[in-house]
PDB file of N, CA and C in Angstrom:
ATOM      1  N   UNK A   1      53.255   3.741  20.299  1.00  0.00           N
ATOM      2  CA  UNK A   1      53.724   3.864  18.938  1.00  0.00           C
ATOM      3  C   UNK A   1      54.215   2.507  18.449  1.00  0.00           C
ATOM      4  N   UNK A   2      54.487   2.199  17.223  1.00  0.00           N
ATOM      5  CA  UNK A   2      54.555   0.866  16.500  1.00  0.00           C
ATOM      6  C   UNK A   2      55.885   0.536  16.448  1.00  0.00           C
ATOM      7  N   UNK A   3      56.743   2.204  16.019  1.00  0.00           N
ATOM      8  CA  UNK A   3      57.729   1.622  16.013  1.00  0.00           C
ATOM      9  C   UNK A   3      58.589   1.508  17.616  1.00  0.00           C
ATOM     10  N   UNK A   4      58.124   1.230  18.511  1.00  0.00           N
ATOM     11  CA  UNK A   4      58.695   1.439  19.652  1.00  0.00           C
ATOM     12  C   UNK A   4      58.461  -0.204  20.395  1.00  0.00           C
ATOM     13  N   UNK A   5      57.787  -0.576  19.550  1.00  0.00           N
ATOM     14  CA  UNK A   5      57.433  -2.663  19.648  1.00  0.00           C
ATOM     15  C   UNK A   5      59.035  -3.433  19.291  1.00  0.00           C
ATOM     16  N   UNK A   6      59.413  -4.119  20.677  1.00  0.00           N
ATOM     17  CA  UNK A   6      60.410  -5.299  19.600  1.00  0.00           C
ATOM     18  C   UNK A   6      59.592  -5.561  18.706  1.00  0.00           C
ATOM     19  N   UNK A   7      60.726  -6.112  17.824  1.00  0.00           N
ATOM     20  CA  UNK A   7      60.706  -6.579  16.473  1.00  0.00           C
ATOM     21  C   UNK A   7      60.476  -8.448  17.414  1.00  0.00           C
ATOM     22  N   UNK A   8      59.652  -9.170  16.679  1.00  0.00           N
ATOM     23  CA  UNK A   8      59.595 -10.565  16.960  1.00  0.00           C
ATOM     24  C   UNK A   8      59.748 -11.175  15.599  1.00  0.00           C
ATOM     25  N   UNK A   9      60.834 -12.263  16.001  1.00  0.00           N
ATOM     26  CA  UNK A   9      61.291 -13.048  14.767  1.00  0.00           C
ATOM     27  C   UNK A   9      60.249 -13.946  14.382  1.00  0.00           C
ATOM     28  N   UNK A  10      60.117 -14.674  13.309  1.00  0.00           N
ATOM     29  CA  UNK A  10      59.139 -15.022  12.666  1.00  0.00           C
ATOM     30  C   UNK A  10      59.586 -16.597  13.015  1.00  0.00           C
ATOM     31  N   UNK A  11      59.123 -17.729  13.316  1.00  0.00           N
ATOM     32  CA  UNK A  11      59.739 -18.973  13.201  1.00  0.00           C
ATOM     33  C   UNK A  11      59.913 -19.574  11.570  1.00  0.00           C
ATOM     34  N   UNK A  12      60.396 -20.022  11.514  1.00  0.00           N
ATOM     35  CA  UNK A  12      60.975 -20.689  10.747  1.00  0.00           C
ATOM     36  C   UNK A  12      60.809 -22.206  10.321  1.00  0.00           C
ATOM     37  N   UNK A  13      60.131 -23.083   9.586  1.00  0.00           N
ATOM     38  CA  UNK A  13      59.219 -24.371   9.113  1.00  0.00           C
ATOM     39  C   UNK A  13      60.332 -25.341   9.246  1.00  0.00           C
ATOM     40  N   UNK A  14      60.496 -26.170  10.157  1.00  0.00           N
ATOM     41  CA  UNK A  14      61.826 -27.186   9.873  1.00  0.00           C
ATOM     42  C   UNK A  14      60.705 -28.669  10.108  1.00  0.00           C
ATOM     43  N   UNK A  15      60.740 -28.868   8.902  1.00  0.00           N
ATOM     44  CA  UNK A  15      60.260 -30.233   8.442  1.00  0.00           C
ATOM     45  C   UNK A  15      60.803 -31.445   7.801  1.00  0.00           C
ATOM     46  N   UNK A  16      62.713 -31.399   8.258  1.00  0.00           N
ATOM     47  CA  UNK A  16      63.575 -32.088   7.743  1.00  0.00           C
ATOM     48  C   UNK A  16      63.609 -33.612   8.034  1.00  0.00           C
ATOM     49  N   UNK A  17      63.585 -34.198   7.404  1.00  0.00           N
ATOM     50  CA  UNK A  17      63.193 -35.692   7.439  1.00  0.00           C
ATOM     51  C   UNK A  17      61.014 -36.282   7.676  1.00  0.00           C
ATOM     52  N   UNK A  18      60.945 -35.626   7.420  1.00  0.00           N
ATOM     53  CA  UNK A  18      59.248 -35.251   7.601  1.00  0.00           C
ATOM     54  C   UNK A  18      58.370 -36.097   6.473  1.00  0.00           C
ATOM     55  N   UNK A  19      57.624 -36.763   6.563  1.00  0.00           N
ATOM     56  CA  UNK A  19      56.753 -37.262   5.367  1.00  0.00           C
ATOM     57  C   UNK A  19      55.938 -36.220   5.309  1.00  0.00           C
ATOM     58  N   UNK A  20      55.643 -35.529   4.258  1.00  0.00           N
ATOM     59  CA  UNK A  20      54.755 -34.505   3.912  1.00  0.00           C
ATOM     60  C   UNK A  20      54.325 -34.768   2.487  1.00  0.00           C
ATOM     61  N   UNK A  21      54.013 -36.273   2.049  1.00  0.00           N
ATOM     62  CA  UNK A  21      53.394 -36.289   0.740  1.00  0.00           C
ATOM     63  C   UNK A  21      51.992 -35.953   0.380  1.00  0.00           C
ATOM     64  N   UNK A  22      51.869 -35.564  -0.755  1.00  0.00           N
ATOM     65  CA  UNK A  22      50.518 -34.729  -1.060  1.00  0.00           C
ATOM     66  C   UNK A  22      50.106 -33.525  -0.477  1.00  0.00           C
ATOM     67  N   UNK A  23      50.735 -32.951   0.553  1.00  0.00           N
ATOM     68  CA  UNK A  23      50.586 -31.725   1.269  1.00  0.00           C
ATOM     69  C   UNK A  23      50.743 -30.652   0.664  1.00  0.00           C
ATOM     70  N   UNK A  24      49.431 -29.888   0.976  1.00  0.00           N
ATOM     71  CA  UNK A  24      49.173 -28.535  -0.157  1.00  0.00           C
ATOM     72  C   UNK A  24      50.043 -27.165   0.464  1.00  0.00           C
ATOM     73  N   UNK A  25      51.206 -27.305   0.067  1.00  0.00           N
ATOM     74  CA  UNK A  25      51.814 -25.780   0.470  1.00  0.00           C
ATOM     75  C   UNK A  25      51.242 -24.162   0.190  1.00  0.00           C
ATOM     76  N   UNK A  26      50.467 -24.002  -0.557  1.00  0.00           N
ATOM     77  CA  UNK A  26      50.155 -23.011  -1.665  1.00  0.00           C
ATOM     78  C   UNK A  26      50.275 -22.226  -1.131  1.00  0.00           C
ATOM     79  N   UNK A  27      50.823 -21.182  -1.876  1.00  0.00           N
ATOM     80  CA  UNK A  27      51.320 -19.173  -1.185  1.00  0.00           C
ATOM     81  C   UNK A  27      51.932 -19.627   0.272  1.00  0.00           C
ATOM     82  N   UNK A  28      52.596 -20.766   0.565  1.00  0.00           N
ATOM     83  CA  UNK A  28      52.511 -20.759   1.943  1.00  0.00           C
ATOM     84  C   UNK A  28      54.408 -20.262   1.929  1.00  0.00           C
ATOM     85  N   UNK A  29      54.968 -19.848   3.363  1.00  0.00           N
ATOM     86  CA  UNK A  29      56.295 -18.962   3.018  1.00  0.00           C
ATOM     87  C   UNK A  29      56.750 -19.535   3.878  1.00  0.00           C
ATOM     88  N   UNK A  30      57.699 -20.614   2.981  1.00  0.00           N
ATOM     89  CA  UNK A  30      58.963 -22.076   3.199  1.00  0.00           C
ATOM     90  C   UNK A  30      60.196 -20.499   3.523  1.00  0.00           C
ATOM     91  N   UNK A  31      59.956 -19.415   3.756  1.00  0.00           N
ATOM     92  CA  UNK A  31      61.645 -18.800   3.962  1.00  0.00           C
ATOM     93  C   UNK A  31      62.228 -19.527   5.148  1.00  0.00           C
ATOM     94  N   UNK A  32      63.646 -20.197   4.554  1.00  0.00           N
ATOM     95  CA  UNK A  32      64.675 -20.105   5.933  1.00  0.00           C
ATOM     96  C   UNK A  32      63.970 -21.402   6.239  1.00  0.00           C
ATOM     97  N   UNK A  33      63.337 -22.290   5.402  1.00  0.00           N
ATOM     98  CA  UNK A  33      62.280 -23.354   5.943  1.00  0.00           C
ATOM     99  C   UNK A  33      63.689 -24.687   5.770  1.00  0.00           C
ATOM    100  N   UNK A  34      63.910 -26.164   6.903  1.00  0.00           N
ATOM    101  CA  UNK A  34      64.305 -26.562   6.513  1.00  0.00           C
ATOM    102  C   UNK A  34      63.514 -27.831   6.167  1.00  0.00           C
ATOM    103  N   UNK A  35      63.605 -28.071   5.081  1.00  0.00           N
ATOM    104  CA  UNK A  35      62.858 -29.340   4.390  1.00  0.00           C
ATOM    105  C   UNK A  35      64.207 -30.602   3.994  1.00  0.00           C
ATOM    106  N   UNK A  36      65.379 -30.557   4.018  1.00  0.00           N
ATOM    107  CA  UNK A  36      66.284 -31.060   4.307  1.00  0.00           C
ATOM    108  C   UNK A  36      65.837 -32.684   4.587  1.00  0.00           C
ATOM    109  N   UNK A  37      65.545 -34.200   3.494  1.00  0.00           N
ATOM    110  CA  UNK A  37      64.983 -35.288   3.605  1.00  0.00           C
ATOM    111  C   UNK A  37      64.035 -35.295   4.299  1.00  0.00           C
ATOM    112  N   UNK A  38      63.464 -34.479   3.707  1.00  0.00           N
ATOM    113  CA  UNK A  38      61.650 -34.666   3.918  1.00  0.00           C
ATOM    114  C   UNK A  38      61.298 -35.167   2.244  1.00  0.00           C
ATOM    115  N   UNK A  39      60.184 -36.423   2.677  1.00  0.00           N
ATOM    116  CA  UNK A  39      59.726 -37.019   1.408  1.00  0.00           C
ATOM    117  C   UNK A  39      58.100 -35.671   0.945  1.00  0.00           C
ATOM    118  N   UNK A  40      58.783 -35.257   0.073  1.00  0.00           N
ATOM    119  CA  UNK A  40      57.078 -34.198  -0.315  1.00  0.00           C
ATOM    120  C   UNK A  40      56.814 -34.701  -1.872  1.00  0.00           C
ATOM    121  N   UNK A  41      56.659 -35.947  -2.030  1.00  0.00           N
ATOM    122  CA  UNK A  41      56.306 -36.387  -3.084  1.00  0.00           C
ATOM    123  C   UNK A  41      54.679 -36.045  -3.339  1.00  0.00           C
ATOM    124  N   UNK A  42      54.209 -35.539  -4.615  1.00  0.00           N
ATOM    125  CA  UNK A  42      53.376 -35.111  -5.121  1.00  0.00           C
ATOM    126  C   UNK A  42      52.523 -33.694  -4.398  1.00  0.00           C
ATOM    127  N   UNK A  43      53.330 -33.280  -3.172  1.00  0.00           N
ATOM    128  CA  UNK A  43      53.414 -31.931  -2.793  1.00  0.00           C
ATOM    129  C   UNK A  43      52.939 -30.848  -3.406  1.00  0.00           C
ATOM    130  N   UNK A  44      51.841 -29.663  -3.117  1.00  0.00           N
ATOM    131  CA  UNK A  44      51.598 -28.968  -4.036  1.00  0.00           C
ATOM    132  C   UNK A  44      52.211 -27.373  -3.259  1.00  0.00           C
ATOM    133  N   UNK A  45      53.012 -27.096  -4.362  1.00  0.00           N
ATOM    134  CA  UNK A  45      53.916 -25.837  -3.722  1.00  0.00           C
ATOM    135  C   UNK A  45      53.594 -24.521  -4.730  1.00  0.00           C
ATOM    136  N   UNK A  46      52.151 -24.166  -5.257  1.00  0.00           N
ATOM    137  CA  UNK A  46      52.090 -23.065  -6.206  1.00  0.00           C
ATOM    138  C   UNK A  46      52.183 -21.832  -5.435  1.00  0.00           C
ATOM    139  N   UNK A  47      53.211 -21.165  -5.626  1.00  0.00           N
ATOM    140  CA  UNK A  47      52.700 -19.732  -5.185  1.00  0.00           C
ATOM    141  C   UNK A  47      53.827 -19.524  -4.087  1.00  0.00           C
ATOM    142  N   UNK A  48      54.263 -21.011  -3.653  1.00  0.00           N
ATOM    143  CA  UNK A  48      55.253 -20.437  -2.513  1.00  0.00           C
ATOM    144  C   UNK A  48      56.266 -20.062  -2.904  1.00  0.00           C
ATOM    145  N   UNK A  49      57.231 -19.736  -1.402  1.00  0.00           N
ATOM    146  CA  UNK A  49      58.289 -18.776  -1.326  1.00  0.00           C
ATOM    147  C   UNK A  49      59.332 -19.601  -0.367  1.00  0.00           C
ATOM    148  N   UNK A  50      60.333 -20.144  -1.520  1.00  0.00           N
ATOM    149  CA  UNK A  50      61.450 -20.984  -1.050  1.00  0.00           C
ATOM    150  C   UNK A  50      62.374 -19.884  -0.545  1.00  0.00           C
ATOM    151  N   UNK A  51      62.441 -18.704  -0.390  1.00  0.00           N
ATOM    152  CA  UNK A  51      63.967 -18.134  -0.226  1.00  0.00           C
ATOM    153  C   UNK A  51      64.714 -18.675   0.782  1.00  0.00           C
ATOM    154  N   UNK A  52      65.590 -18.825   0.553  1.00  0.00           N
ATOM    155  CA  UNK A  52      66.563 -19.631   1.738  1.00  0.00           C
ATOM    156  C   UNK A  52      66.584 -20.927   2.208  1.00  0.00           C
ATOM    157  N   UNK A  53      65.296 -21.604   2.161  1.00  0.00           N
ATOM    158  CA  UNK A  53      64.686 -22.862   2.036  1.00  0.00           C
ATOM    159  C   UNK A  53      65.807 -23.841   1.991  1.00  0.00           C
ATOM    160  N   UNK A  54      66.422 -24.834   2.674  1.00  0.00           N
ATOM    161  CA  UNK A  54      67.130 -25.785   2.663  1.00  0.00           C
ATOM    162  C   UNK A  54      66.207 -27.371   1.717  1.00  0.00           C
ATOM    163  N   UNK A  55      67.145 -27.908   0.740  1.00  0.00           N
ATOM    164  CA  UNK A  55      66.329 -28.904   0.133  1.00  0.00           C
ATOM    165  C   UNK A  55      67.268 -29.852  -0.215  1.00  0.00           C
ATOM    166  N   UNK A  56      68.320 -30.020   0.983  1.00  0.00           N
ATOM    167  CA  UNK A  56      69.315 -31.031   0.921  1.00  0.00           C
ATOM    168  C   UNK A  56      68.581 -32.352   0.774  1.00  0.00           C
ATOM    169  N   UNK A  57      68.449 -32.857  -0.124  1.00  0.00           N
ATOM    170  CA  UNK A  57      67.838 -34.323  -0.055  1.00  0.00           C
ATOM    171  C   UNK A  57      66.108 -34.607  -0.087  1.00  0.00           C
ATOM    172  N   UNK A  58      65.763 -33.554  -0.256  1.00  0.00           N
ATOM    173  CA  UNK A  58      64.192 -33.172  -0.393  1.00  0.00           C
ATOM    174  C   UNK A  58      63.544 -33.867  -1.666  1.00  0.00           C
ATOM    175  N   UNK A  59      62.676 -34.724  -1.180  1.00  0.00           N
ATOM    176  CA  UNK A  59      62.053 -35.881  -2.096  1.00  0.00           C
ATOM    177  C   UNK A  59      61.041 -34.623  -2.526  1.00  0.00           C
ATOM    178  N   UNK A  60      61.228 -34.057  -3.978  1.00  0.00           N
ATOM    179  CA  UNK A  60      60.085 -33.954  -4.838  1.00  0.00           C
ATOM    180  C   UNK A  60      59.985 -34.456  -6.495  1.00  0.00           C
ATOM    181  N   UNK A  61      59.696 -35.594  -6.043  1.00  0.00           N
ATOM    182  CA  UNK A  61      59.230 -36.608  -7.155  1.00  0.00           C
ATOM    183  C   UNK A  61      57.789 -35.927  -7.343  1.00  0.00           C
ATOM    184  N   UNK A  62      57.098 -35.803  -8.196  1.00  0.00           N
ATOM    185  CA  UNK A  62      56.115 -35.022  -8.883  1.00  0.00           C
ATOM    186  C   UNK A  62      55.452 -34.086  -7.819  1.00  0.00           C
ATOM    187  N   UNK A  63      55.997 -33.329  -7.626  1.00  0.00           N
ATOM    188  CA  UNK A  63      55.561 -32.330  -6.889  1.00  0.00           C
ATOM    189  C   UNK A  63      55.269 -31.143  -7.810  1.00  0.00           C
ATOM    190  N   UNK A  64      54.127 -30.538  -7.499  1.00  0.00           N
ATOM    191  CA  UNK A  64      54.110 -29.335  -8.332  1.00  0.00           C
ATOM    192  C   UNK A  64      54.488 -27.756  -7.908  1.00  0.00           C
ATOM    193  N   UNK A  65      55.513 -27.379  -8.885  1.00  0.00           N
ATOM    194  CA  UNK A  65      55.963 -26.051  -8.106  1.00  0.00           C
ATOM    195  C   UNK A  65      55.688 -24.915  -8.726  1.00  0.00           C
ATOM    196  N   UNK A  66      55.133 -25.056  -9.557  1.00  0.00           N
ATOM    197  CA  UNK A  66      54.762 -24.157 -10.736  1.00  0.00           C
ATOM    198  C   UNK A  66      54.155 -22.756  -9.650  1.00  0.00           C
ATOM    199  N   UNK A  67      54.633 -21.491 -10.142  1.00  0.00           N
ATOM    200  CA  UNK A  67      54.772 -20.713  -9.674  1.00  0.00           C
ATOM    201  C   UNK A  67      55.184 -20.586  -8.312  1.00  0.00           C
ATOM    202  N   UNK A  68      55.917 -21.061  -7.981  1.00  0.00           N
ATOM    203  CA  UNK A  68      56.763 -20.945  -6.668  1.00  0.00           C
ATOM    204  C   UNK A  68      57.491 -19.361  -7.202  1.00  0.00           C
ATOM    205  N   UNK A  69      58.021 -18.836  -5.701  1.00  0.00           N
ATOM    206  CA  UNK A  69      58.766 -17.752  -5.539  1.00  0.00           C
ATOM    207  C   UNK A  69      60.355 -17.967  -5.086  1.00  0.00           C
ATOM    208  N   UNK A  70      61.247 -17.630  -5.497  1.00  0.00           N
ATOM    209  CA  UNK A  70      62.428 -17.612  -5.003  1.00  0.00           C
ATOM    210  C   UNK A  70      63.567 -18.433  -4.720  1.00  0.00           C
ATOM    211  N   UNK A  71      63.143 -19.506  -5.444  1.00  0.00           N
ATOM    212  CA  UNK A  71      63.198 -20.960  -6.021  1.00  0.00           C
ATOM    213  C   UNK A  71      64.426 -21.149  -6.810  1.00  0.00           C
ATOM    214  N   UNK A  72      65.547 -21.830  -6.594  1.00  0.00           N
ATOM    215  CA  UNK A  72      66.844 -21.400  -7.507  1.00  0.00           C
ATOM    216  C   UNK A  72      67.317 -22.686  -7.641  1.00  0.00           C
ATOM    217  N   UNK A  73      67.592 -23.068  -9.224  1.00  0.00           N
ATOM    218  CA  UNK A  73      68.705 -24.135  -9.481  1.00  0.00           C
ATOM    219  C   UNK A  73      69.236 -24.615  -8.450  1.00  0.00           C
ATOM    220  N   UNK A  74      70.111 -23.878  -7.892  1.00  0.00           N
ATOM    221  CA  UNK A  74      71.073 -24.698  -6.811  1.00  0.00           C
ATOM    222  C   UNK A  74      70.532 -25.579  -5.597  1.00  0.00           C
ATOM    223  N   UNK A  75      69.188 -25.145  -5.224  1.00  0.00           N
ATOM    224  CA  UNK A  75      68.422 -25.848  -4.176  1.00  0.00           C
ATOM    225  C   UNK A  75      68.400 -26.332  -5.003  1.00  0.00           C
ATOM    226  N   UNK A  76      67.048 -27.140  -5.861  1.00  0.00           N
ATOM    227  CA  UNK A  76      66.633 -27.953  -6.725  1.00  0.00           C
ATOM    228  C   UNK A  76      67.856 -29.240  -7.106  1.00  0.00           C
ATOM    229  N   UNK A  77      68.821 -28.579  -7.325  1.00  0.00           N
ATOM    230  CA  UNK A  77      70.466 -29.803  -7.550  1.00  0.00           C
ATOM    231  C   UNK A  77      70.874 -30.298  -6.386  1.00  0.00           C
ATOM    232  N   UNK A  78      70.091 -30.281  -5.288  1.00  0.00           N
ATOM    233  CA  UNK A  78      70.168 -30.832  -3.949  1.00  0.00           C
ATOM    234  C   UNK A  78      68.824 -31.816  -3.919  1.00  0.00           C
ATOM    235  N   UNK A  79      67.912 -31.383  -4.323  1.00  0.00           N
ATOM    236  CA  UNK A  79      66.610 -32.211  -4.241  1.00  0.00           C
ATOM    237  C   UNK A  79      66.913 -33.575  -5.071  1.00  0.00           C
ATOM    238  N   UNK A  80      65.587 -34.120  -4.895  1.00  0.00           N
ATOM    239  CA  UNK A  80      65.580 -35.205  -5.772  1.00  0.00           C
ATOM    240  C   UNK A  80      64.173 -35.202  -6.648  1.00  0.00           C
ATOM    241  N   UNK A  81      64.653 -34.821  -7.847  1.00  0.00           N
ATOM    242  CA  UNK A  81      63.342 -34.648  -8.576  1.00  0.00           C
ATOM    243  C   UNK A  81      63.006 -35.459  -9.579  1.00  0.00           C
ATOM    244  N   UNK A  82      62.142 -35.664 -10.525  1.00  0.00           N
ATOM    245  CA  UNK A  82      61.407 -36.704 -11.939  1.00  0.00           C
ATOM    246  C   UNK A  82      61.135 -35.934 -12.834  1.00  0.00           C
ATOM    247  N   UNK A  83      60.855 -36.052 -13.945  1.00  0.00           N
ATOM    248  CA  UNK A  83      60.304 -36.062 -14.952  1.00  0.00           C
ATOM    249  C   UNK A  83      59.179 -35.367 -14.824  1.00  0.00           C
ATOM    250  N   UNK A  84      57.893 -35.383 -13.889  1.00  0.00           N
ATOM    251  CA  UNK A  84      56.660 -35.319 -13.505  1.00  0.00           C
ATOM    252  C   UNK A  84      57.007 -34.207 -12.601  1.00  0.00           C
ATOM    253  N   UNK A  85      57.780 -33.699 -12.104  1.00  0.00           N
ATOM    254  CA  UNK A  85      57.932 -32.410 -11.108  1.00  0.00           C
ATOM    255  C   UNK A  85      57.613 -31.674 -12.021  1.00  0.00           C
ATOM    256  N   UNK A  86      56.940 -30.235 -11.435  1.00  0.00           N
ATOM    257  CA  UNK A  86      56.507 -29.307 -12.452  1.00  0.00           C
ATOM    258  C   UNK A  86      57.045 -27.896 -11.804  1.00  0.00           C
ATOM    259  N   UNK A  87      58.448 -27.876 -12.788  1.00  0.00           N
ATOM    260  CA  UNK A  87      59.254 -26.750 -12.158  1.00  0.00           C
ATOM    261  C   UNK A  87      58.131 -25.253 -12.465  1.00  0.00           C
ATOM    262  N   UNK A  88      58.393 -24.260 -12.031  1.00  0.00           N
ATOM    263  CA  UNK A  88      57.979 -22.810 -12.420  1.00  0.00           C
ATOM    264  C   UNK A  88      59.041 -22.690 -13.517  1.00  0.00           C
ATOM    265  N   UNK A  89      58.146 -21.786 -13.854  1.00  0.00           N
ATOM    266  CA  UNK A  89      58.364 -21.275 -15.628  1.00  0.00           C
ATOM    267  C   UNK A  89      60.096 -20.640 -15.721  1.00  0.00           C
ATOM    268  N   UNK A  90      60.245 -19.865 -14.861  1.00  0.00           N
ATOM    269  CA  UNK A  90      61.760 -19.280 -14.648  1.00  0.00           C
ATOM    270  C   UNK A  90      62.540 -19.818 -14.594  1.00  0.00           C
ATOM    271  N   UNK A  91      62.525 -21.576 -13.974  1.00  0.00           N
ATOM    272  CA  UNK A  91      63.493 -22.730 -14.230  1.00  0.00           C
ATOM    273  C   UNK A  91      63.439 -23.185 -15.377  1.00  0.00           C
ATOM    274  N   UNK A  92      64.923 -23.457 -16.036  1.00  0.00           N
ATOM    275  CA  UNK A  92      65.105 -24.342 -17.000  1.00  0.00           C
ATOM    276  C   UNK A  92      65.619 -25.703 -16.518  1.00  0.00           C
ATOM    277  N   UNK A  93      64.796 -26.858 -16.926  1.00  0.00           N
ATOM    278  CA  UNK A  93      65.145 -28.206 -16.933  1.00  0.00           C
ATOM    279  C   UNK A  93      66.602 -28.426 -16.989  1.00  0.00           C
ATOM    280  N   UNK A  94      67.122 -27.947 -18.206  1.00  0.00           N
ATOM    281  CA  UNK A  94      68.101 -28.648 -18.666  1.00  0.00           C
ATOM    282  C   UNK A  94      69.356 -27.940 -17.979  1.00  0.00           C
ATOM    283  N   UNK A  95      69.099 -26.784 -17.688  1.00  0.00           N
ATOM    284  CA  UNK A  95      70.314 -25.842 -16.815  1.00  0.00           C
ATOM    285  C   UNK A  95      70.169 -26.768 -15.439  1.00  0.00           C
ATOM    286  N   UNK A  96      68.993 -27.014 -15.273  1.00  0.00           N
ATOM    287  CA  UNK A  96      69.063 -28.004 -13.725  1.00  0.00           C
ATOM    288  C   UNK A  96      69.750 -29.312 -13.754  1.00  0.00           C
ATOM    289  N   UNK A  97      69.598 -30.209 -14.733  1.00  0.00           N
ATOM    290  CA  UNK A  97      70.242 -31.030 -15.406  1.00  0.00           C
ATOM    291  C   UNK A  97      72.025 -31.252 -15.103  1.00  0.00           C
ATOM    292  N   UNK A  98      72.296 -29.993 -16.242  1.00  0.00           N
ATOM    293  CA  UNK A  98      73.558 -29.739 -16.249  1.00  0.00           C
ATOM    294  C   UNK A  98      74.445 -29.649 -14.757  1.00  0.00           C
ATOM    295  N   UNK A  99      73.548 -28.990 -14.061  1.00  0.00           N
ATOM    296  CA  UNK A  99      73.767 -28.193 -12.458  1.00  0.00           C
ATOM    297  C   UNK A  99      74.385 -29.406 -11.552  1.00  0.00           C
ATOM    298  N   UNK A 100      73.134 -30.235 -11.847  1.00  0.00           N
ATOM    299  CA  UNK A 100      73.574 -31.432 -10.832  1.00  0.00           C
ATOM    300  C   UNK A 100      73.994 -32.338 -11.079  1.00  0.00           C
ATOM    301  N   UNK A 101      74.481 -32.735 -12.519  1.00  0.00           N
ATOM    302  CA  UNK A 101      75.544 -33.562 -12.958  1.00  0.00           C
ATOM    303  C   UNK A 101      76.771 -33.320 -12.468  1.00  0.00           C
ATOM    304  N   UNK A 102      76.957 -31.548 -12.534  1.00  0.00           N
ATOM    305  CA  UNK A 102      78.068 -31.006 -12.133  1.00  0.00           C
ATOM    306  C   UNK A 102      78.161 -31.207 -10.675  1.00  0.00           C
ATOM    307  N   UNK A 103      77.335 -31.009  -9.848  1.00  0.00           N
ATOM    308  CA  UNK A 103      77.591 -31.230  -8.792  1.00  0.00           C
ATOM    309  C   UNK A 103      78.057 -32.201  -7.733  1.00  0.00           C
ATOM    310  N   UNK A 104      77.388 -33.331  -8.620  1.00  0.00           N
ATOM    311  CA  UNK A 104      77.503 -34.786  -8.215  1.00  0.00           C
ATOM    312  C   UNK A 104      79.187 -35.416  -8.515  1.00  0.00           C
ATOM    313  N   UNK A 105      79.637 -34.858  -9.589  1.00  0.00           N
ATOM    314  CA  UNK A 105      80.903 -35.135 -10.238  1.00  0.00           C
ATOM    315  C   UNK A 105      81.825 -34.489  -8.629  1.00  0.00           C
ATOM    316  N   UNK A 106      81.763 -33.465  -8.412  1.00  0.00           N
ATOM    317  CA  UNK A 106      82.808 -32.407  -7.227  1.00  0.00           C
ATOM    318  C   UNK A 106      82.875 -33.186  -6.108  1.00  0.00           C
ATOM    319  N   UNK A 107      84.118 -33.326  -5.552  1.00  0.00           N
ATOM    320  CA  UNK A 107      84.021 -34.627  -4.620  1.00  0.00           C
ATOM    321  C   UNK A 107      83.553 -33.466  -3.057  1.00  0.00           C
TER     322      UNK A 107
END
């Protein structure tokens, strides 16, 4: 029977301090992933699934995230992003903006 299988934990993507520029993430599932100063400049992340995702210091200078899943302000105000990053539609720029001005100010 199926349910009578341990349960096996899933690993978890720790690519923290990692050059991963231009690397096509797509639908791929960053959960619980730590990306934590990894450079993913021009990175293509459509479709994925940040939940939990650590992005302390996470270089995405034009990276595209457009339709990413689970993806929240507060990571993002940890990243380091441009002009040319292409948030998903559910992010607002300027709330991100605000976010990490604020954040940067809090000692």
């Amino acid at each position: 029977m199926l349910k009578d299988r341990p349960k096996v934990a899933m690993p978890t993507l720790d690519v923290h301090g990692a050059f991963i520029r231009r690397t096509d993430f797509s639908g791929a599932s960053l959960r619980d992933a730590n990306m934590s100063g990894a450079d993913a400049t021009r990175a293509i992340f459509r479709g994925a699934d940040f939940k939990g995702a650590r992005l302390h210091g996470t270089i995405l200078r034009s990276a595209d995230l457009e339709g990413a899943k689970n993806l929240t302000l507060e990571q993002l105000a940890e990243a380091v992003i441009d002009d040319q990053t292409r948030l998903p539609s559910y992010l607002d720029r300027g709330r991100l903006r605000e976010l990490a001005s604020t954040e940067r100010r809090l000692p």
